[in-house]
Protein backbone atom coordinates (compact mmCIF):
# COMPACT_ATOMS: atom_id res chain seq x y z
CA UNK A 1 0.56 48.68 1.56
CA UNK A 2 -0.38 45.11 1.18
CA UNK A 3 0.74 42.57 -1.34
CA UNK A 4 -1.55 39.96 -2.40
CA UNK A 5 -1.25 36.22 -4.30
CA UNK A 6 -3.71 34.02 -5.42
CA UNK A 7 -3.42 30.24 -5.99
CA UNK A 8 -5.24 27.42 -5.69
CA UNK A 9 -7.37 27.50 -9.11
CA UNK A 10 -7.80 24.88 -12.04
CA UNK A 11 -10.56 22.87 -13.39
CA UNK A 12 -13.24 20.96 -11.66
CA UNK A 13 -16.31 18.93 -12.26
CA UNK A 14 -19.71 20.41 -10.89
CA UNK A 15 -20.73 19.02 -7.41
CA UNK A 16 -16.68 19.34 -6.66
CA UNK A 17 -13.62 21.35 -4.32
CA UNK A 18 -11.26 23.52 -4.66
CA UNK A 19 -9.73 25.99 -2.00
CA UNK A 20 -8.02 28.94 -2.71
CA UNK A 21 -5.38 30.27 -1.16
CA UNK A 22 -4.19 34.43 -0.41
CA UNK A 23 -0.82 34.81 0.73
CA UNK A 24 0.21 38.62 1.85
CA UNK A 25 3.28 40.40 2.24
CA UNK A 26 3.97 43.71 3.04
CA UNK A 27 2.71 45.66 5.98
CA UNK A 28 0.74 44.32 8.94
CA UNK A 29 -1.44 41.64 7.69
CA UNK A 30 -3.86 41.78 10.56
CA UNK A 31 -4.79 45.45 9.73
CA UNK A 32 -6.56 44.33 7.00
CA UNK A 33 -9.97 43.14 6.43
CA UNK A 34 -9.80 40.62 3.31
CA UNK A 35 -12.48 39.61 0.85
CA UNK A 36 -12.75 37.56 -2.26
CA UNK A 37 -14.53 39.05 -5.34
CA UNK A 38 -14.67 36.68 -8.88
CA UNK A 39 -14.96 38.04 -12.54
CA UNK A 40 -16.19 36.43 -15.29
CA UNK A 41 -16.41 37.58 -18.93
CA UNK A 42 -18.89 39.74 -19.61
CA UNK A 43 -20.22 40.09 -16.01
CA UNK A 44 -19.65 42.76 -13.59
CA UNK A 45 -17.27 41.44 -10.71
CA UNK A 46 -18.89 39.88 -8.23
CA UNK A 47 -18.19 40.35 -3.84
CA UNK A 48 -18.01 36.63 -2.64
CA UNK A 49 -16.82 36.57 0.75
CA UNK A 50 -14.90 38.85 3.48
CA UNK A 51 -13.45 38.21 6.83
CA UNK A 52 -12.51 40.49 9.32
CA UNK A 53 -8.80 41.54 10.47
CA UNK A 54 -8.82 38.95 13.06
CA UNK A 55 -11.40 36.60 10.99
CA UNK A 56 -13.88 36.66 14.16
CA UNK A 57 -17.03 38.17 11.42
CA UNK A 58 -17.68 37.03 8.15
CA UNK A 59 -19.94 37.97 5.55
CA UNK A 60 -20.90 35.89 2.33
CA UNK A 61 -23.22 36.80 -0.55
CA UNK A 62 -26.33 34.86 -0.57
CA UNK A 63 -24.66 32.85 -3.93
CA UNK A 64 -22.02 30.92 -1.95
CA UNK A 65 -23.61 31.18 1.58
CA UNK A 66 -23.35 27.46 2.72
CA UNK A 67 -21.08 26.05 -0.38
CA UNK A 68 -18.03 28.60 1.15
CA UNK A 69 -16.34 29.37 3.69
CA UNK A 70 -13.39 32.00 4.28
CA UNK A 71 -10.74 31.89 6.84
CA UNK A 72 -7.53 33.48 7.53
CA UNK A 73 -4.18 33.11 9.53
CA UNK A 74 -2.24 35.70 10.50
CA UNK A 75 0.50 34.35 11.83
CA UNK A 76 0.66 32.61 8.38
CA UNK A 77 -0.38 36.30 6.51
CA UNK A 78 -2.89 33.85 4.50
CA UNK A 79 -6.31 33.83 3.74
CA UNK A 80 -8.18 30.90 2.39
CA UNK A 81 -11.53 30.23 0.26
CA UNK A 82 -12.43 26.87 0.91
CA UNK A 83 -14.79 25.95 -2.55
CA UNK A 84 -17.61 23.30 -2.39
CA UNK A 85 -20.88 21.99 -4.32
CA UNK A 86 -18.88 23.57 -6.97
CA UNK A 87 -21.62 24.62 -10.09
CA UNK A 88 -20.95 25.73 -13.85
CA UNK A 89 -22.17 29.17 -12.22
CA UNK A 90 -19.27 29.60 -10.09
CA UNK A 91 -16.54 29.76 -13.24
CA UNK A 92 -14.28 32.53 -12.98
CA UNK A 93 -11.31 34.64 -11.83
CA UNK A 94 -10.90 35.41 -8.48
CA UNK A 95 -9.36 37.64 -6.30
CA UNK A 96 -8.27 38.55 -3.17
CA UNK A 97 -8.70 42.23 -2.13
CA UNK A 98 -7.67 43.69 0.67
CA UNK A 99 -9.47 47.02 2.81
CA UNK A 100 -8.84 48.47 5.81
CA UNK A 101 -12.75 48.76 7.71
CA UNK A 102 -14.79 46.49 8.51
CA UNK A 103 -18.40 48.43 7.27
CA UNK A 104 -21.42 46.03 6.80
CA UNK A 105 -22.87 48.62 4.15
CA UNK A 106 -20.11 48.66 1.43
CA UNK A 107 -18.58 45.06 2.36
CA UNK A 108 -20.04 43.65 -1.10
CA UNK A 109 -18.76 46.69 -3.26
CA UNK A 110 -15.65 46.03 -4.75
CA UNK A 111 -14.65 49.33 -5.21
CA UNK A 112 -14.38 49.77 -1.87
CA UNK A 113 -11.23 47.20 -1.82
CA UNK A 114 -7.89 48.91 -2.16
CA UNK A 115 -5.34 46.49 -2.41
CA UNK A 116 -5.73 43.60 -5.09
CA UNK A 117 -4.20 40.37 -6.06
CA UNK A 118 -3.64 39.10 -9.88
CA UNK A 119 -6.53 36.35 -9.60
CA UNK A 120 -6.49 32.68 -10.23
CA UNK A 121 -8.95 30.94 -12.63
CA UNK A 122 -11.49 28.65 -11.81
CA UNK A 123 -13.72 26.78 -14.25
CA UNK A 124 -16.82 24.49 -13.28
CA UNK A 125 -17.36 21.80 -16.03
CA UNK A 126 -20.96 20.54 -16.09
C-alpha cells in the first residue's frame, strides 16, 4: 500500500499559481503511477493529470493541457501539480491517486485509481 498527502491549496485570483504538492509513504513509491483527479460540488470528479512510475510519460486532459504540468521525485516520494492561468473553472478539491499500470485507455477514469489522498481545496476567484 501507498499513503498519500495533499498540500499546497488556498485561494487565488484568476490568471494566477498555485502548485500542489503529493507526498507518499508506505511501500515503493516508484511502483506507482500517480495522477491528480479534482471534485467539485455537484460535478462528477474529474482525471487531471498522471505521470508514470518514473515520470518519463505524462498524460493531461485537454482542460489543463498547457496551464499544468505534473512531475514527480522519487527519491523525494513526491509528486507535484504545478497550477497556472488559473480560471474560476478550475475551483475544487483535489487529489492525488495512486495505480499501479500505466494503460493509456483507463488513465482518465478515476475508478481505476486505488490508493487516494484526503484532497486539498482550491478556489479560483474571478
Amino acid at each position: 500500500q501507498v499513503q498519500l498527502v495533499e498540500s499546497g491549496g488556498g485561494l487565488v485570483q484568476a490568471g494566477g499559481s498555485l502548485r500542489l504538492s503529493c507526498a507518499a509513504s508506505g511501500r515503493t513509491f516508484s511502483a506507482y503511477v500517480v495522477g491528480w483527479i479534482r471534485h467539485s460540488p455537484g460535478k462528477e470528479r474529474e482525471f487531471v493529470a498522471a505521470i508514470s512510475k518514473v515520470g518519463v510519460y505524462t498524460y493531461y486532459a485537454d482542460s489543463v493541457k498547457g496551464r499544468f504540468t505534473i512531475s514527480r521525485d522519487n527519491a523525494k516520494n513526491a509528486v507535484w501539480l504545478q497550477m497556472n492561468s488559473l480560471k474560476p473553472e478550475d475551483t475544487a478539491v483535489y487529489s492525488c491517486a495512486a495505480r499501479s499500470d500505466w494503460a493509456t485507455a483507463t488513465m482518465s477514469r478515476p475508478d481505476a485509481y486505488n490508493y487516494w489522498g484526503q484532497g486539498t481545496q482550491v478556489t479560483v476567484s474571478s
